[in-house]
Each structure stands twice: as structure tokens, then as C-alpha cells.
N, C-alpha and C. Protein backbone atom coordinates (compact mmCIF):
# COMPACT_ATOMS: atom_id res chain seq x y z
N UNK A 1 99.72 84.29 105.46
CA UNK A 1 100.15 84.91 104.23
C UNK A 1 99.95 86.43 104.36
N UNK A 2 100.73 87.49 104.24
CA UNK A 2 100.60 88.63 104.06
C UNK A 2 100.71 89.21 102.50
N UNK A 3 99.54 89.83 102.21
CA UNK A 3 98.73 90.64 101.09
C UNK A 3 99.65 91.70 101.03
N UNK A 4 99.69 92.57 102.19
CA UNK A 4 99.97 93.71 102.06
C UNK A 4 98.90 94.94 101.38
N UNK A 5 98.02 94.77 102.10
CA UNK A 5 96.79 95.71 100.97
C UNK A 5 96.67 96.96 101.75
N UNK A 6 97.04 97.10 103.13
CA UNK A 6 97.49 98.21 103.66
C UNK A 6 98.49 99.00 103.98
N UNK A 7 98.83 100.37 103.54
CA UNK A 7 99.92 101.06 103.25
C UNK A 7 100.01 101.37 104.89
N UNK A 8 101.23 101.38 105.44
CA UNK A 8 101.43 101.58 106.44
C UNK A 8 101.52 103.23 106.57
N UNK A 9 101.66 103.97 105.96
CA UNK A 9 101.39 105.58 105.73
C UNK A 9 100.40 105.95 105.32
N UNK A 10 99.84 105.65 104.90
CA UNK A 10 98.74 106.15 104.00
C UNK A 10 97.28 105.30 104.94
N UNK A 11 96.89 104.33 105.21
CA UNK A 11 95.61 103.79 105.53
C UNK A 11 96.03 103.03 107.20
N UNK A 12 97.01 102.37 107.46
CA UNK A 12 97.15 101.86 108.31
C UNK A 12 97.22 103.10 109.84
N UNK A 13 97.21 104.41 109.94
CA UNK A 13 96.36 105.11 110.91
C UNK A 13 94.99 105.26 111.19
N UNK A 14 94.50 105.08 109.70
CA UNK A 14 93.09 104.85 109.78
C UNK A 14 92.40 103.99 109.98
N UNK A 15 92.95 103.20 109.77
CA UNK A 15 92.31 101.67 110.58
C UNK A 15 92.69 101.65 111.78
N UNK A 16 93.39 101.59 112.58
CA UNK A 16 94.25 102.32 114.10
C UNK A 16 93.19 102.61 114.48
N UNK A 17 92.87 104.45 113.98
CA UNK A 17 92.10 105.10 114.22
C UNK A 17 90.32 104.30 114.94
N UNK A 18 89.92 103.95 113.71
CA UNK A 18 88.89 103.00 113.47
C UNK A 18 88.38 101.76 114.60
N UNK A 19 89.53 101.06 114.35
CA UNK A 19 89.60 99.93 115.60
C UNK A 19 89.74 100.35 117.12
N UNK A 20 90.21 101.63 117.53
CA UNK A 20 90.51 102.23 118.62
C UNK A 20 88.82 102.26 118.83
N UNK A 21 88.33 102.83 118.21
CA UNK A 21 87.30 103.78 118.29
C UNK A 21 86.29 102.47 118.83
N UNK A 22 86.34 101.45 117.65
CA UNK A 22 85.45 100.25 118.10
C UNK A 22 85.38 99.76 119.30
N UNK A 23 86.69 99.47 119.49
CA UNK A 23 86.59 98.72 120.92
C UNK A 23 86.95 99.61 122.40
N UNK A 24 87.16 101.10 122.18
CA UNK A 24 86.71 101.61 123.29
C UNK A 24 85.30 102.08 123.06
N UNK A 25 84.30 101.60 122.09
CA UNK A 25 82.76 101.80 122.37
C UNK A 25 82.70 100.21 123.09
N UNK A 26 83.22 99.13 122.72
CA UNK A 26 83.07 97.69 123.57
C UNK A 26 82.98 98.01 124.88
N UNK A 27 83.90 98.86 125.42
CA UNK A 27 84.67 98.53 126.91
C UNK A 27 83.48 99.62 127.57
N UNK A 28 83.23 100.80 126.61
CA UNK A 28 81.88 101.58 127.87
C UNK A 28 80.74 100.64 127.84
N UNK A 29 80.65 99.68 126.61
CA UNK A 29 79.53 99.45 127.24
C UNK A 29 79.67 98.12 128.33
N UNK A 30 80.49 97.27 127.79
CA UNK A 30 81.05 96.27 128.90
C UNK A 30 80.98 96.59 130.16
N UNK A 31 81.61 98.70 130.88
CA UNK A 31 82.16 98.86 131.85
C UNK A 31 80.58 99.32 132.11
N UNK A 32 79.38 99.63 131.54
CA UNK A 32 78.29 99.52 132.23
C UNK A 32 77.62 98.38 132.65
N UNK A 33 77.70 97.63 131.87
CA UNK A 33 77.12 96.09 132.19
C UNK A 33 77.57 95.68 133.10
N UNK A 34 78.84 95.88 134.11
CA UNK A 34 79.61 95.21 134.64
C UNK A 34 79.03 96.27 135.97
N UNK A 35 78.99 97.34 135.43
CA UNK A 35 78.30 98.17 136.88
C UNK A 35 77.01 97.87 137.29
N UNK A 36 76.19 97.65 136.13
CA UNK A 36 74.75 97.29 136.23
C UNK A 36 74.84 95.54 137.13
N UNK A 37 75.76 94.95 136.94
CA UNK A 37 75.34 93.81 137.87
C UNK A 37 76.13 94.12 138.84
N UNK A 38 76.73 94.55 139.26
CA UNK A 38 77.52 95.09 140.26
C UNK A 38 76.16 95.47 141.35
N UNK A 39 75.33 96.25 140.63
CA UNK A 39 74.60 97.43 141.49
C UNK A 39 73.00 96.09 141.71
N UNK A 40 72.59 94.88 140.53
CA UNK A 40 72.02 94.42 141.08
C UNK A 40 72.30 93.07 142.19
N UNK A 41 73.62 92.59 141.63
CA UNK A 41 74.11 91.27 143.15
C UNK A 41 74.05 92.49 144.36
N UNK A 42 74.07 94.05 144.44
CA UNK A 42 74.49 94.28 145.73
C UNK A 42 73.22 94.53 146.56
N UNK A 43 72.11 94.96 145.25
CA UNK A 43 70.54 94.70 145.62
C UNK A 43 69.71 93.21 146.35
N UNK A 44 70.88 92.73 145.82
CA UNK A 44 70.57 91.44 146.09
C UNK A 44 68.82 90.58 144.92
N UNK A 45 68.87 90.83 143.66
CA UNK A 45 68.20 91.06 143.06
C UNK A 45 68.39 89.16 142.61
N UNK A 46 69.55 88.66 142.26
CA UNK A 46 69.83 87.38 142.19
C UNK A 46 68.48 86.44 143.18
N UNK A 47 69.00 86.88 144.07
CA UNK A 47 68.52 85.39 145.22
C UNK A 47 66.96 85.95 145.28
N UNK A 48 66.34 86.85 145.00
CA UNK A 48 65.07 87.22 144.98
C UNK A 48 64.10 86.98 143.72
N UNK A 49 64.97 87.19 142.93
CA UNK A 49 64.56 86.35 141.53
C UNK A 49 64.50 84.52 141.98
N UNK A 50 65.70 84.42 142.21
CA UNK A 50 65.22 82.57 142.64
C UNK A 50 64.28 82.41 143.31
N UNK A 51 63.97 82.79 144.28
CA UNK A 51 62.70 82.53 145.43
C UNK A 51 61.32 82.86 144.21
N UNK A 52 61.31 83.99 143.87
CA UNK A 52 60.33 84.26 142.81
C UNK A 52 60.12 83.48 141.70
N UNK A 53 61.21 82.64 141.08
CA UNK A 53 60.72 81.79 140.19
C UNK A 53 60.26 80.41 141.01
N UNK A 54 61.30 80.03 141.77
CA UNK A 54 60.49 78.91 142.44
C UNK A 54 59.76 78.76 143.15
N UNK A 55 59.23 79.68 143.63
CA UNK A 55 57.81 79.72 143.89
C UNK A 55 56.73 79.70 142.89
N UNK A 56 56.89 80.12 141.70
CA UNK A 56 56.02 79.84 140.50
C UNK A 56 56.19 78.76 139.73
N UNK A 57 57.32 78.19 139.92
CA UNK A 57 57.36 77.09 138.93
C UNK A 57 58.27 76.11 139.35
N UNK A 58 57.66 74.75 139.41
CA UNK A 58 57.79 73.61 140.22
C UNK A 58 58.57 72.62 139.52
N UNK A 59 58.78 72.71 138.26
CA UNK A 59 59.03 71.19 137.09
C UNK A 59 60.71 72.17 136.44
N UNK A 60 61.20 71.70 136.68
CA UNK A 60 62.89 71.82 136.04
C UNK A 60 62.35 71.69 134.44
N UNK A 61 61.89 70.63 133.83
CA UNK A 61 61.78 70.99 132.69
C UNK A 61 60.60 72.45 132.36
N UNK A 62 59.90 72.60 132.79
CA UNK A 62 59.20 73.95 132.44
C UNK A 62 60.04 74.76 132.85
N UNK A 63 60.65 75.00 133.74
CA UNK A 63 62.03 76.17 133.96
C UNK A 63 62.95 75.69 132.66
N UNK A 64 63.59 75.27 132.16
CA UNK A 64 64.09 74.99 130.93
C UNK A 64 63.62 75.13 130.06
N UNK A 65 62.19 75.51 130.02
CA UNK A 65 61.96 76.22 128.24
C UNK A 65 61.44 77.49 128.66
N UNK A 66 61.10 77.76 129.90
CA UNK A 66 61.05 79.15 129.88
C UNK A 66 61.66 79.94 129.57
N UNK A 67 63.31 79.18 130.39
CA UNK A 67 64.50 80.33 130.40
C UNK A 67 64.97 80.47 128.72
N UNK A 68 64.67 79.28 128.14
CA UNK A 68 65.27 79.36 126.21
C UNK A 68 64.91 80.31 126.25
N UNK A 69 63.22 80.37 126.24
CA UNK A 69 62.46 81.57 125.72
C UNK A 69 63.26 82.99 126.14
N UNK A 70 63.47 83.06 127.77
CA UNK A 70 64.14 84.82 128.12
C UNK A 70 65.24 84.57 127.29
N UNK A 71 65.87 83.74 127.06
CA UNK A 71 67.47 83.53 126.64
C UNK A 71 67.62 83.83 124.81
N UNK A 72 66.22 83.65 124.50
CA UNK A 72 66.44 84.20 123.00
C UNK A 72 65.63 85.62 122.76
N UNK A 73 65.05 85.78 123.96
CA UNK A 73 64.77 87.54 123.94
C UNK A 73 65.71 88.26 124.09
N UNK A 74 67.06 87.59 124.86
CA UNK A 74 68.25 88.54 125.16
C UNK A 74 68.49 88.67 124.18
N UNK A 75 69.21 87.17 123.63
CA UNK A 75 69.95 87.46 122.11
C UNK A 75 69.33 88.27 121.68
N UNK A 76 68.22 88.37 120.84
CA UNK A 76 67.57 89.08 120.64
C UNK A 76 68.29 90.99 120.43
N UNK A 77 67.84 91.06 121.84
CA UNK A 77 67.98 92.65 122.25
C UNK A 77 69.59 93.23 122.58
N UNK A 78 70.19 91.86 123.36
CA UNK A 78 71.56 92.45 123.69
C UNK A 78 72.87 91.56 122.99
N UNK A 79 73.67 92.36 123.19
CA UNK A 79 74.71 91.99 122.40
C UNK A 79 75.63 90.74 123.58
N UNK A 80 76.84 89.91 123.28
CA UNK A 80 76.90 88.69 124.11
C UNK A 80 77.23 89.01 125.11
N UNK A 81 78.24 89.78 125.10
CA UNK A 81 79.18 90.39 126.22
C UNK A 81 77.79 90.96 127.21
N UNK A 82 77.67 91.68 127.12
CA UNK A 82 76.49 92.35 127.79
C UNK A 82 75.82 91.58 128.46
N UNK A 83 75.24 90.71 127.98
CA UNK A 83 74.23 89.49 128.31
C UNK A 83 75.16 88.83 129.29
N UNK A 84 76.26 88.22 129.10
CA UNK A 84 76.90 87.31 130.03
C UNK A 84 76.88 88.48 131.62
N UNK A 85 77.66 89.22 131.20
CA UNK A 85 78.09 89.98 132.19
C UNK A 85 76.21 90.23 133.27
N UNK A 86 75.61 90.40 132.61
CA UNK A 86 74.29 91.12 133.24
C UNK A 86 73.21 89.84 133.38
N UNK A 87 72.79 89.07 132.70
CA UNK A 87 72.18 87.79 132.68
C UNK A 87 72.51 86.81 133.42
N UNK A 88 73.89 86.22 133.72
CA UNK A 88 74.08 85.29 133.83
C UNK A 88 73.86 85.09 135.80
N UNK A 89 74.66 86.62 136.06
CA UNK A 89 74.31 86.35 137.68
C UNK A 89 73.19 86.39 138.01
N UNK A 90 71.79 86.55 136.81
CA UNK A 90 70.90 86.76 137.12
C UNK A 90 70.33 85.47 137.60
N UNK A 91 70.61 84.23 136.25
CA UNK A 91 69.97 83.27 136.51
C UNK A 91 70.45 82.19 137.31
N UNK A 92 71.77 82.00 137.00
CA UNK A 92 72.49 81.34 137.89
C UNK A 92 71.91 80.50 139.25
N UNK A 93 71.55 81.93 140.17
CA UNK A 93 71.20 81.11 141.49
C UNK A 93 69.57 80.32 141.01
N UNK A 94 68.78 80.46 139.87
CA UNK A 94 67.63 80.24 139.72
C UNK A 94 68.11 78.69 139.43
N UNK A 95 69.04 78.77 138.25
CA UNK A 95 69.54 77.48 138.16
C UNK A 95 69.89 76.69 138.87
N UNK A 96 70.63 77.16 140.08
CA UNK A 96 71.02 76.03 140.99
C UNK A 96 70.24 75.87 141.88
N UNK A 97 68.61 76.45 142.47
CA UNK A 97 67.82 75.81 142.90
C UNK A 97 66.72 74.78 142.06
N UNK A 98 67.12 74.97 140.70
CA UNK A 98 66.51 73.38 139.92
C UNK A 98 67.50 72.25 139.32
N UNK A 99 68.79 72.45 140.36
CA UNK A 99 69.82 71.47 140.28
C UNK A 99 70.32 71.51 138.10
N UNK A 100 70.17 72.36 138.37
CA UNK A 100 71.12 72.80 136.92
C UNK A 100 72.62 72.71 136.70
N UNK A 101 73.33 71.46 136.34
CA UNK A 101 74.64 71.92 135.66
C UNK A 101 75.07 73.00 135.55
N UNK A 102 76.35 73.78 136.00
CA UNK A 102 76.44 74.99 135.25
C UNK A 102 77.05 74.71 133.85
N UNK A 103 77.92 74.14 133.05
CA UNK A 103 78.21 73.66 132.60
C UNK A 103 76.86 73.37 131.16
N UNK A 104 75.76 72.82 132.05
CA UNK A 104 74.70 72.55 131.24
C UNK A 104 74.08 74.16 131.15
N UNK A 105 73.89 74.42 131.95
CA UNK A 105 73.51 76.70 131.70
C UNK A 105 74.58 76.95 130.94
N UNK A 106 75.73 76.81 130.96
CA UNK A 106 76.82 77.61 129.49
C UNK A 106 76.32 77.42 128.12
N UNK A 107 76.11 75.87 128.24
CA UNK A 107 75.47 75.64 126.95
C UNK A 107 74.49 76.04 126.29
N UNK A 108 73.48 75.86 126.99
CA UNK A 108 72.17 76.79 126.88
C UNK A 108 72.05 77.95 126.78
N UNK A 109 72.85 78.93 127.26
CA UNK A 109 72.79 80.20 127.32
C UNK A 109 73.65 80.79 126.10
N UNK A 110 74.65 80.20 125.57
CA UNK A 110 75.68 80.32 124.12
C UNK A 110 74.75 79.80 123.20
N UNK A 111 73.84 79.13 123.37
CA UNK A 111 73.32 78.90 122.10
C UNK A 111 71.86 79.43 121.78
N UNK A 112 71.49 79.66 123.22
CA UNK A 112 70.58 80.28 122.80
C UNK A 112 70.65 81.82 122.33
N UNK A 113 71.37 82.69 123.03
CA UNK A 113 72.09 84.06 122.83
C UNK A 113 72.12 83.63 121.35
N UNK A 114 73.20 83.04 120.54
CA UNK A 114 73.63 83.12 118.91
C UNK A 114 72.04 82.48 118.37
N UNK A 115 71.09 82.13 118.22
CA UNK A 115 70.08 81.47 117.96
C UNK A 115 69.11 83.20 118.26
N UNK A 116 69.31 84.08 119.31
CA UNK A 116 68.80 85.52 119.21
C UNK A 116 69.53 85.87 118.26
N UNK A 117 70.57 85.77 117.49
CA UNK A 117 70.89 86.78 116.98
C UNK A 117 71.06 86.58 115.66
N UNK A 118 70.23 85.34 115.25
CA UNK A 118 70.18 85.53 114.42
C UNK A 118 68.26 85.26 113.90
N UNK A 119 66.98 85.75 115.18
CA UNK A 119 66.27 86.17 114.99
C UNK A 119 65.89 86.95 114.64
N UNK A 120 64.67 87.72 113.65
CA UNK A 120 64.44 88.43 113.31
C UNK A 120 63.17 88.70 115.15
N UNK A 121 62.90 90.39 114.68
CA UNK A 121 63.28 91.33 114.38
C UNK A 121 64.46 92.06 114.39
N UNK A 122 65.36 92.02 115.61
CA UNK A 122 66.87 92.37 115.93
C UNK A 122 67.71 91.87 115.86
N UNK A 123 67.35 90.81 115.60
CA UNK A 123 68.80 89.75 115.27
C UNK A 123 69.81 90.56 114.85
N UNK A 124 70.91 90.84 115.40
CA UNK A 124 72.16 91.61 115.10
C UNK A 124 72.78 90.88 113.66
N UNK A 125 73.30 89.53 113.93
CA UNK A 125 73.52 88.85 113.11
C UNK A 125 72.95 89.47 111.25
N UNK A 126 71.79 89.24 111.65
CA UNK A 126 71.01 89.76 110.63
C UNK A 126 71.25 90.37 109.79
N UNK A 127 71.16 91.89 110.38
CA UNK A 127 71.18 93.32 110.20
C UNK A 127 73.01 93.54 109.80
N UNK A 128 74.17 92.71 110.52
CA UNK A 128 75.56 92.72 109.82
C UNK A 128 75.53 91.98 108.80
N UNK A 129 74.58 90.98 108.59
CA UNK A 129 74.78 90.81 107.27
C UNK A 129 74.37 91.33 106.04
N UNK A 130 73.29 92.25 106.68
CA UNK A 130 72.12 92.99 105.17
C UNK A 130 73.64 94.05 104.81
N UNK A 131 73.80 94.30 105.81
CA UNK A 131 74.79 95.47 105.55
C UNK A 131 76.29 95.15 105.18
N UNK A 132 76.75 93.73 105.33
CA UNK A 132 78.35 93.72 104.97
C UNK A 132 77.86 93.23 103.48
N UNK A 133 76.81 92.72 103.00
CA UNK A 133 76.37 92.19 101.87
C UNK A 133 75.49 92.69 100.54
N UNK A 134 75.01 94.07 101.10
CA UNK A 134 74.42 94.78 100.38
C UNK A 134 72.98 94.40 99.91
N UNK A 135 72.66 93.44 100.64
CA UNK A 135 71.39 93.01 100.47
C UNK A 135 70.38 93.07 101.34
N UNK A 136 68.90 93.20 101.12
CA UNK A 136 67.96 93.50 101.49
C UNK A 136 67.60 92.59 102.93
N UNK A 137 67.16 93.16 103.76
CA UNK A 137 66.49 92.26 105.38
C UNK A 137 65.84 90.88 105.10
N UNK A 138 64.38 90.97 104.34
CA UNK A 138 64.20 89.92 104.09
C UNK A 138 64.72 89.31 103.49
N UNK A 139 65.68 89.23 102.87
CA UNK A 139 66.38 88.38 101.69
C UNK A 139 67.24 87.29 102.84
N UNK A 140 68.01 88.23 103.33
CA UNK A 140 68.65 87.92 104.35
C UNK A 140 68.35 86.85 105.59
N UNK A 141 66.83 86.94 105.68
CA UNK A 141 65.77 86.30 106.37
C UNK A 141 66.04 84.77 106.16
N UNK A 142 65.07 85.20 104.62
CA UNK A 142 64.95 83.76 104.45
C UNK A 142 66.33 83.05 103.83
N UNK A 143 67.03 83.38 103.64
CA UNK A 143 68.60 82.74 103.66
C UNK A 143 69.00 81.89 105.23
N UNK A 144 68.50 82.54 105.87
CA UNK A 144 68.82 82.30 107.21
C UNK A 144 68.14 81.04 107.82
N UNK A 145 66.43 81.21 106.97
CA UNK A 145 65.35 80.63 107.85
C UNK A 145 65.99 78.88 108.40
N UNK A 146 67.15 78.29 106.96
CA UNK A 146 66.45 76.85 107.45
C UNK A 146 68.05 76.75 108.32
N UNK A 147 69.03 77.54 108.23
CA UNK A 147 69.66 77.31 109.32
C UNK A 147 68.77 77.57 110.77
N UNK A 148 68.29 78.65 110.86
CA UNK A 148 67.59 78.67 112.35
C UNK A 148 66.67 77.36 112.73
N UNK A 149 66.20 76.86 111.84
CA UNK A 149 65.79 75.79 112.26
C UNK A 149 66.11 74.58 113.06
N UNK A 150 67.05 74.35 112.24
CA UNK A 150 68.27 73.63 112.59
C UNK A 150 68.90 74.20 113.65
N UNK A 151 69.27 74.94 114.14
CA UNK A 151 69.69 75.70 115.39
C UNK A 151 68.41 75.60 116.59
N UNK A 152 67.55 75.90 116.08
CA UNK A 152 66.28 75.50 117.21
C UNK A 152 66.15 74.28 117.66
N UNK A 153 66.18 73.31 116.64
CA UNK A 153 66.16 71.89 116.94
C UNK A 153 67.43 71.45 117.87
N UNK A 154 68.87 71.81 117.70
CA UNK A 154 69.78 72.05 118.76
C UNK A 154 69.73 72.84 119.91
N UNK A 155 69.24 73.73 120.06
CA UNK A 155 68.54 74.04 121.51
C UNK A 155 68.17 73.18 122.23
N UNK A 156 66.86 72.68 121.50
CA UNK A 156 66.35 71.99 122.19
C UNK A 156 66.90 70.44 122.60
N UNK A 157 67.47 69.98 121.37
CA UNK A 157 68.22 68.89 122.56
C UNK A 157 69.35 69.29 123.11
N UNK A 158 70.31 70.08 123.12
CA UNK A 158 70.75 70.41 124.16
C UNK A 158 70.37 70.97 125.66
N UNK A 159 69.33 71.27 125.58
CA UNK A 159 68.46 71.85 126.85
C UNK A 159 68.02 70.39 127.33
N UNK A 160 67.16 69.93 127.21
CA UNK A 160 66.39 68.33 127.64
C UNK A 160 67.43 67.39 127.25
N UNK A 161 68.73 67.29 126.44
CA UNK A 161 69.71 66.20 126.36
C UNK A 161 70.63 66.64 127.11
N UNK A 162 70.56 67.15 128.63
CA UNK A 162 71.81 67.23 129.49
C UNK A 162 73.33 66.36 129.17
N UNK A 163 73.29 65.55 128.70
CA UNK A 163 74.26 64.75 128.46
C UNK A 163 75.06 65.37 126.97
N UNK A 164 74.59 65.84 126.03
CA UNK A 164 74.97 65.97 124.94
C UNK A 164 75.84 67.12 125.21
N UNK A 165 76.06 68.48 126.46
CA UNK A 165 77.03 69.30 126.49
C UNK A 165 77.28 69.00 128.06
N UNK A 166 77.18 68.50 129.14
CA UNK A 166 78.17 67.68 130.28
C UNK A 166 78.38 66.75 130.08
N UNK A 167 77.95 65.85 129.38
CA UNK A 167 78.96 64.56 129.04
C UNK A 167 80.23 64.82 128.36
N UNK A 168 80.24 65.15 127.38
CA UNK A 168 81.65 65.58 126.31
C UNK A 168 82.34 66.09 127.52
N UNK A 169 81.76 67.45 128.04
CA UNK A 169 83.04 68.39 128.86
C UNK A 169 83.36 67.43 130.18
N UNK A 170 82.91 66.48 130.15
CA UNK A 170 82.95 65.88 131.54
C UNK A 170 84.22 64.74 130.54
N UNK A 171 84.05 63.96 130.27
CA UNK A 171 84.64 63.20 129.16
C UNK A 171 85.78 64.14 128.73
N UNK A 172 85.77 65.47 128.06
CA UNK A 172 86.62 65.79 127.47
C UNK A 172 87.91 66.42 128.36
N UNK A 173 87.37 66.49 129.90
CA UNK A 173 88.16 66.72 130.89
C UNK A 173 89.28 66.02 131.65
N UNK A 174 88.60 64.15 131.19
CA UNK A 174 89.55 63.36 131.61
C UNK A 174 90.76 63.49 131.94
């Protein structure tokens, strides 16, 4: 359905304007993220991280709640794009020396990322909503609290219920 609530003379440069502006701030930071793993696969920083975690840690399931844990510090701190691009080659090879699905890491890593973001302290999520809504942080909080819950509790069986996101895509691939 078209409204028409924008005058094509009058406001529709400014939104142009606006949206230009947005998503060439996306693409510098994308086009750093994309350099930043660039510069650590060529360090070879990947496969040294694997040796380093598995050498510390022996049990696939304790590597699986560790990584939630880094995985909702990202959300947390970085925005998705960012995270995929810079995170993912990180863990990847860690994952596939504890025979990790990748498939089962997509899952985990999408939900845990949106599950950062909508943690407090930085939860991005958050903070767009105090502000598209005019309402206060904590308010915002505890509005939030018993969805996060519920989102935590899906983490977690998706992390330890391997089957609940490679079964479907395996199934839904038929």
C-alpha cells in the first residue's frame, strides 16, 4: 500500500541524503572488519587459537558454554555484521576440532549474537529502543527481562540439543 507521506521534492532528498549516509557508515565499518580478518587468517591467528583452546579444554560440552559465554560478549560489544565477518573465522577451526556442525555454530552464534543485544549493559537492541520509544533504559530493561529469559533458555537447548537446528536444516534440505 502506498501512503505517500513523502514529498518527492520537498523530503524525499533528505531521506536519500540520510540513508546514503547510513549505509556508507555500514560499509567502512564492514570494509574494516573484513580487513581485520583478512590481516588475522594471514597471521594465521585461527589455527593458533584452536591448538590453544584444545589444549585447555578437553569436553565439547564445556567448549559449548564457553563459546555462548564469548558469543554473548560479542553481541554484547559488536554489531552482527562485524562479528560474523571477524568472529566467525575465528572460531570456526576451534569448532571443527570438537567435531562441531557448522550448521550447528550458525545457530549458536545467531542466537547468541541477538540474545547480546539485547543484554544490558550494551545491548544495542536496548539502547534503539530507549531511543525510538522515548523511554527510559531501565524501563526498557525490564520490559525486556522475561523475553531474555526465554531466549536464554533457547540457547541453551539449541547449543546441547544439536538436533533441534541440524535436524530441521538437514530435513528441511530434503
Amino acid at each position: 500500500m502506498v501512503y505517500r507521506d513523502v514529498s518527492v521534492r520537498g523530503e524525499l532528498p533528505k531521506v536519500l541524503t540520510e540513508s546514503t549516509v547510513l549505509v556508507g557508515g555500514v560499509l567502512v565499518i564492514l570494509c574494516a572488519a573484513l580487513g581485520f580478518t583478512n590481516y588475522l587468517i594471514d597471521a594465521q591467528i585461527p589455527a593458533k587459537g584452536a591448538a590453544w583452546v584444545t589444549a585447555g579444554i578437553h569436553s565439547r560440552w564445556a567448549f559449548l558454554l564457553i563459546l555462548n559465554g564469548f558469543l554473548l560478549v560479542v553481541g554484547c560489544l559488536m554489531d552482527i555484521f562485524s562479528a560474523i565477518f571477524v568472529v566467525v573465522p575465528l572460531i570456526l577451526p576451534v569448532a571443527a576440532a570438537f567435531e562441531i556442525d557448522p550448521l550447528h555454530l550458525g545457530a549458536i552464534f545467531l542466537i547468541n549474537l541477538e540474545l547480546g543485544y539485547l543484554t544490558p549493559p550494551v545491548g544495542m537492541n536496548l539502547f534503539l529502543s530507549s531511543f525510538r520509544f522515548n523511554t527510559p533504559m531501565p524501563r526498557v530493561i525490564r520490559a525486556v527481562l522475561p523475553f531474555t529469559l526465554v531466549q536464554i533458555a533457547a540457547v541453551l537447548l539449541v547449543t546441547f540439543v544439536p538436533s533441534l537446528s541440524v535436524g530441521f536444516a538437514r530435513w528441511w534440505t530434503r
